[in-house]
Protein backbone atom coordinates (compact mmCIF):
# COMPACT_ATOMS: atom_id res chain seq x y z
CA UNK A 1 83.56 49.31 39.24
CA UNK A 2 83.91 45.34 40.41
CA UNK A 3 86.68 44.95 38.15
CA UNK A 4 88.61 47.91 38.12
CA UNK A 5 91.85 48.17 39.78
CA UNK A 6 91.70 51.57 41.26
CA UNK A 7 95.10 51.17 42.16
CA UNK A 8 96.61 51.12 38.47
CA UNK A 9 94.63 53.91 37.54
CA UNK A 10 96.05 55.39 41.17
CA UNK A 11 99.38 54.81 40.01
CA UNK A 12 99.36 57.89 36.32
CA UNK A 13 98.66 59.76 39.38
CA UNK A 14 101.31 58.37 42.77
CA UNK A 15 104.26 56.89 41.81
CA UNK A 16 104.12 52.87 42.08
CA UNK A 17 106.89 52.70 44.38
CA UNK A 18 105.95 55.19 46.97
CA UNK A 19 102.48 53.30 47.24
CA UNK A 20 104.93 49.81 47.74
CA UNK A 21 106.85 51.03 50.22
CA UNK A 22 103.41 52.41 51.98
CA UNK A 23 102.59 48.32 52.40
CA UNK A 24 105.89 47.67 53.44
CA UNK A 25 105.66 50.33 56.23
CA UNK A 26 102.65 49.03 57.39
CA UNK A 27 103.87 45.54 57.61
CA UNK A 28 106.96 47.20 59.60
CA UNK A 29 104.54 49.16 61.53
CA UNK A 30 102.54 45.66 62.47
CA UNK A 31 106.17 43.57 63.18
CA UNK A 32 107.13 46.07 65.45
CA UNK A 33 103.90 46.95 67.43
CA UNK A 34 102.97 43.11 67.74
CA UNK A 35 107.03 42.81 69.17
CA UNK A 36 106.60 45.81 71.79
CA UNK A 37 103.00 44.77 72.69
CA UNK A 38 104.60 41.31 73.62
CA UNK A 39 107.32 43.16 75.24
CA UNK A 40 105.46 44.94 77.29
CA UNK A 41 102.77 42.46 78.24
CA UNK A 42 105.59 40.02 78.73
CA UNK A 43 103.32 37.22 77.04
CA UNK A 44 106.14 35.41 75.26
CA UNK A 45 108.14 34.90 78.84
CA UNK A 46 104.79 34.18 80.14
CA UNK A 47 104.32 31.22 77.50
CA UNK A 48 107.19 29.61 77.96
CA UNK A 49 108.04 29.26 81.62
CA UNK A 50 104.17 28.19 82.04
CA UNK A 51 105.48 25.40 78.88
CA UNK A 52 108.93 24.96 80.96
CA UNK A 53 106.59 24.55 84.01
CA UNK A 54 104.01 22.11 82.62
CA UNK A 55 106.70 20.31 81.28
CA UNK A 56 108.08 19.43 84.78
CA UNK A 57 104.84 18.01 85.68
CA UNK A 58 103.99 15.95 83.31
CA UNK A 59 102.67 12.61 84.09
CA UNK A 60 103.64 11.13 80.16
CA UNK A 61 105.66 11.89 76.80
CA UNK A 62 103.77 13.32 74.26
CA UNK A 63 104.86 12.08 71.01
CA UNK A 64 105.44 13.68 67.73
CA UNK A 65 103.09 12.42 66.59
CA UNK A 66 100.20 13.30 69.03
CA UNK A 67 101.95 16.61 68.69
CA UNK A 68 100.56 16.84 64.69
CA UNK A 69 97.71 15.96 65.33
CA UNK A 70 97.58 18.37 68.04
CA UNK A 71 98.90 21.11 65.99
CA UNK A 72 96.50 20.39 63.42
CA UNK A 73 93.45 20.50 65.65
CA UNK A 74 93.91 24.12 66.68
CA UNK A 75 94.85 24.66 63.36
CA UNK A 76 91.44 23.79 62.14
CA UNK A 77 89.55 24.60 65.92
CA UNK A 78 90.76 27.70 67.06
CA UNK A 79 92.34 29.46 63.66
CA UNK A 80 90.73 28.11 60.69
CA UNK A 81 87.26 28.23 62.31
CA UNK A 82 86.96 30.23 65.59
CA UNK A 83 85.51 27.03 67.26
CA UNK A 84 86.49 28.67 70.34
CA UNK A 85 83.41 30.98 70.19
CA UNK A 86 80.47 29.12 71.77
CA UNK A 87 78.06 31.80 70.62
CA UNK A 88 77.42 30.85 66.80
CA UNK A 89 76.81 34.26 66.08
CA UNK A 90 80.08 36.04 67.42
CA UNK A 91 81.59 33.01 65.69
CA UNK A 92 80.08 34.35 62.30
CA UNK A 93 81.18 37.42 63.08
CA UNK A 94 84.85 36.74 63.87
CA UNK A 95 85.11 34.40 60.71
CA UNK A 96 83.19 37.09 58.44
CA UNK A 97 85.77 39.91 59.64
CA UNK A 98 88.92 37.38 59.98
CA UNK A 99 88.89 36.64 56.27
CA UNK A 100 87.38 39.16 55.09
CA UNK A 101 90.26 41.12 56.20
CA UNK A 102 93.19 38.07 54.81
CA UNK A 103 91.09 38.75 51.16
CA UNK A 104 91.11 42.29 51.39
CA UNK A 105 94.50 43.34 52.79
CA UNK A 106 96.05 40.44 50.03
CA UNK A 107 94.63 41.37 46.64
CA UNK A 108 95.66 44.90 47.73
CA UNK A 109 99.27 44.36 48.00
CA UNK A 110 98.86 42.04 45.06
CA UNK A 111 97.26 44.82 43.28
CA UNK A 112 99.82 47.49 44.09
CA UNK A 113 102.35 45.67 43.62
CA UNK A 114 101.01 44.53 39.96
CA UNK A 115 99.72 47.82 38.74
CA UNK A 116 100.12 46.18 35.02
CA UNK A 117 97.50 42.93 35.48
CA UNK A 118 94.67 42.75 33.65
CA UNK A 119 92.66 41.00 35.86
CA UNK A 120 89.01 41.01 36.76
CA UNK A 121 89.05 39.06 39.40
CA UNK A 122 91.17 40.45 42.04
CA UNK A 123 88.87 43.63 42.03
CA UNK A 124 86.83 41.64 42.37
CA UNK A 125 88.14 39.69 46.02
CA UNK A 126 88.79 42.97 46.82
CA UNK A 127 85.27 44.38 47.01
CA UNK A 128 84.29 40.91 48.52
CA UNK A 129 87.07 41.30 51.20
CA UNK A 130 85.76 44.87 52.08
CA UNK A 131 82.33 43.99 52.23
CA UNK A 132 83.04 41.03 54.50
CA UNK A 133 84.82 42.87 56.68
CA UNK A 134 82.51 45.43 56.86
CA UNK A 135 79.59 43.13 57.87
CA UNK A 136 81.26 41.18 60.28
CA UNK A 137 83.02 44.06 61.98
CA UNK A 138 79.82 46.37 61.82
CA UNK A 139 77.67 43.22 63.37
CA UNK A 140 79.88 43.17 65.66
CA UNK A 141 80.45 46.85 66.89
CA UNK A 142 76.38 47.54 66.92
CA UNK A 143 74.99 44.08 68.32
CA UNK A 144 77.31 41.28 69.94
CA UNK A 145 79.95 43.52 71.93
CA UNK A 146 79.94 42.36 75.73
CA UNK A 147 79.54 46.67 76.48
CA UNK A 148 76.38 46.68 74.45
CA UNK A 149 74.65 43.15 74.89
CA UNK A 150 75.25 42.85 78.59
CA UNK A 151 76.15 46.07 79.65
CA UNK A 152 73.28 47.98 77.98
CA UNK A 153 76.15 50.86 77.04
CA UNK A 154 75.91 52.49 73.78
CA UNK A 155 76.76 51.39 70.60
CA UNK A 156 78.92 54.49 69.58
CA UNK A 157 80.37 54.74 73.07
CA UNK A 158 84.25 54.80 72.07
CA UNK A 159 87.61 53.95 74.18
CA UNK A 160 90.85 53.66 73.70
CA UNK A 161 90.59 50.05 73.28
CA UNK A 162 88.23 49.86 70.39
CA UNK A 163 90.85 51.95 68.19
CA UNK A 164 91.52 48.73 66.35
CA UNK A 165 88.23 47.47 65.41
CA UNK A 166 87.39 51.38 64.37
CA UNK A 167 90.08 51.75 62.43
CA UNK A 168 89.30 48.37 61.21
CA UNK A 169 85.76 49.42 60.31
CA UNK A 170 86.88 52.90 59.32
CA UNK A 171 89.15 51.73 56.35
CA UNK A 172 86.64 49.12 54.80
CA UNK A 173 84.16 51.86 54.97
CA UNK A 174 86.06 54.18 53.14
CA UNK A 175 87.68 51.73 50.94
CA UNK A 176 84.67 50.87 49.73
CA UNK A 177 83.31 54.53 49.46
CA UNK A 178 86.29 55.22 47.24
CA UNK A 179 85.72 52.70 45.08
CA UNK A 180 82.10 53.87 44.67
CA UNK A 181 83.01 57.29 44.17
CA UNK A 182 85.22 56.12 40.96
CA UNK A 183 88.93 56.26 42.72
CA UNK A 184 90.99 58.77 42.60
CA UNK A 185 92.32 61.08 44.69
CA UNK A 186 90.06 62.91 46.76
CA UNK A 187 88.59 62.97 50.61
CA UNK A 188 87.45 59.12 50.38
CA UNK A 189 91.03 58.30 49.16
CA UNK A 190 92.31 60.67 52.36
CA UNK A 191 90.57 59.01 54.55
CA UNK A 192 90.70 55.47 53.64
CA UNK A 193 94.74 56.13 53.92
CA UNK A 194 94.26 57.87 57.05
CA UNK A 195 92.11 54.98 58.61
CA UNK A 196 94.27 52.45 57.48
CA UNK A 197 97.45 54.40 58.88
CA UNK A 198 95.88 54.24 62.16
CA UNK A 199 94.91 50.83 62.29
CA UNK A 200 98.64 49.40 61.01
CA UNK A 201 100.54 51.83 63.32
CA UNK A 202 97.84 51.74 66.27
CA UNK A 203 98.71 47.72 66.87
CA UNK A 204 100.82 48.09 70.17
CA UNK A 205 97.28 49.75 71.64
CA UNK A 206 95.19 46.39 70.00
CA UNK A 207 94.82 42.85 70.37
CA UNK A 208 96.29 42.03 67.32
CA UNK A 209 99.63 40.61 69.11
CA UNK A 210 96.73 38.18 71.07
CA UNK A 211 96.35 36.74 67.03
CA UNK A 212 99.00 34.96 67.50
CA UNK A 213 99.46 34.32 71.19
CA UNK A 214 96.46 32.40 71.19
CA UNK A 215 96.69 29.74 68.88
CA UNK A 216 100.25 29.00 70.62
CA UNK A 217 97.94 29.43 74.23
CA UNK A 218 95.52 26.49 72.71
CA UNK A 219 97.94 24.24 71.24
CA UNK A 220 100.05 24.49 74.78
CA UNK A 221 96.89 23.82 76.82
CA UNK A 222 96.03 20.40 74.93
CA UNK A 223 99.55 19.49 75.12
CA UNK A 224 99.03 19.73 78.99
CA UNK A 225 95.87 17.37 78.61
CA UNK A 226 97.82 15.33 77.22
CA UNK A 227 100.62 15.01 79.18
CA UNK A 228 98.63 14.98 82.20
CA UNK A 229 100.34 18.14 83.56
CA UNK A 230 96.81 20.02 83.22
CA UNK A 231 98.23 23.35 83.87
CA UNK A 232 98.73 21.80 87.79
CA UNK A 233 94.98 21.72 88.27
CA UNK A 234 93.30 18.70 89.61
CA UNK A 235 91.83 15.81 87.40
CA UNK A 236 88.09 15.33 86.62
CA UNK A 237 87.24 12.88 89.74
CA UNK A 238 84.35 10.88 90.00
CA UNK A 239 83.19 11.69 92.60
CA UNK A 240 80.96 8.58 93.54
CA UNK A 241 84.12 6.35 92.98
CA UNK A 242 85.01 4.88 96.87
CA UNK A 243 88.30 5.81 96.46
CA UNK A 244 87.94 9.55 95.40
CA UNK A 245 85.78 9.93 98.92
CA UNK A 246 88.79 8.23 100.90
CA UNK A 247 90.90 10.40 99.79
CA UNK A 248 88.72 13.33 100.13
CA UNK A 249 86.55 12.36 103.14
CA UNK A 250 84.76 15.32 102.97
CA UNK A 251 82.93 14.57 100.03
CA UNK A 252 80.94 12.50 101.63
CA UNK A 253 80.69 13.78 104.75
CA UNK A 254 78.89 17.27 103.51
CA UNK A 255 77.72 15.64 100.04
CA UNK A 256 76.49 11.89 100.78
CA UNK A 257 77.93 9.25 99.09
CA UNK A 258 76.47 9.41 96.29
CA UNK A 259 76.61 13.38 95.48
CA UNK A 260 74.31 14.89 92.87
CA UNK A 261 75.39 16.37 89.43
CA UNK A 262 76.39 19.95 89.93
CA UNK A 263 74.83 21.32 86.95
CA UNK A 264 75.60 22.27 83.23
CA UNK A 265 77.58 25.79 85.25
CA UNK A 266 78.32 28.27 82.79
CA UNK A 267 76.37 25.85 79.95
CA UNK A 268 73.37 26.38 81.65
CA UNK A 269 72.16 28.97 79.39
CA UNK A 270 72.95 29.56 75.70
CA UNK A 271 76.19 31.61 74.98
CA UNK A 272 75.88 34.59 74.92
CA UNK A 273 79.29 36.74 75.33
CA UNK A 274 81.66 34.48 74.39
């Protein structure tokens, strides 16, 4: 079962082109839901008039090569390995269903779209992929959501805005349910397509257009650190340095002149829903 393409057996059965040009409407269906959802959000305008605007107030010229390296930290940070997520085990999570999903959706195209290979081990990537997914998303869903950690709502409470992770769930589930059952047509077959349908076409009503907003939202932010535009917020002051608390006399007039430390804030407890 490991190492069986389902798909090539699929295809005495469907017609290898009419399961082809099923992945290529679903990659149509994702292009063009990510390109209204940006639309209609306007996130893209947002993006670059904030860039346009930070760029006005920048305090220094960023060179290429600070840009690299730059580029290459949220590369690694905030894409390759979610180091945005405080909480270690959301961040297992979100790695867990991130490439579990790359594995899976991959050797499926790659398997559909070589219905004559012979080989074990993309079968085999492809049950790994599922069951990734699976865990992560199903961790996820049951025990870290914000609704049911903080809120105390049920796990199985549904909205309109967990369609994607559902439908995410829904067609590893029944992926890997057809695979069990042997392949095939059938009702697992039916409803893996079905699930997967949803999730492809349901994008406009998802985050998935936030994929790849936010990588280009981290990489802008540290080019604003480093530019010293800081997204027109005030620097870190010191402030126990003289010249901070002339220039804000306040300071020490309600804090002393030598004010305490405020705190670890938000790191004052361990992270929990983010």
């Amino acid at each position: 079962m490991f190492t069986s393409n389902h798909f090539a057996a699929l295809s005495e059965v469907i017609s290898p082109a009419i399961m082809q040009g099923y992945i290529v409407l679903m990659i149509l269906l994702v292009m063009g839901g990510t390109i209204l959802d940006m639309m209609h959000k306007k996130s893209a305008t947002y993006f670059f008039e904030n860039a346009k605007k930070a760029k006005k107030s920048a305090k220094r010229s960023v060179s290429g090569g600070e840009k690299a390296a730059i580029a290459a930290s949220v590369l690694v940070n905030e894409v390759l390995t979610s180091g945005e997520f405080s909480n270690p085990r959301r961040r297992l999570s979100h790695l867990l269903t991130m490439y579990g999903f790359i594995i899976f959706a991959a050797t499926t195209a790659i398997m559909i779209f070589s219905p004559e290979s012979t080989s074990t081990l993309l079968p085999q990537l492809w049950h790994i992929g599922a069951l990734m997914l699976a865990v992560g998303g199903y961790w996820f869903w049951i025990f870290i959501r914000v609704d049911v950690s903080a809120e105390g709502l049920p796990w199985f409470r549904f909205e309109r805005a967990d369609l994607f992770i559902v439908s995410l769930l829904a067609t590893s589930t029944f992926a890997l349910l057809w695979s069990f059952t042997g392949g095939g047509l059938g009702i697992p077959f039916a409803l893996f397509v079905l699930s997967s349908t949803v999730l492809f076409g349901g994008v406009y009503w998802s985050k998935f257009a936030h994929m790849f907003f936010k990588p280009a939202a981290a990489h802008q932010k540290k080019i604003a650190h480093a530019d010293g535009s800081r997204e027109n917020l005030p620097p870190d002051y010191d402030l126990t340095d003289p010249e901070v608390q002339r220039q804000f006399p306040d300071i020490p007039t309600y804090m002393g002149k030598n004010p305490p430390k405020m705190g670890l804030c938000i790191k004052a407890e361990r992270a929990n829903h983010y």
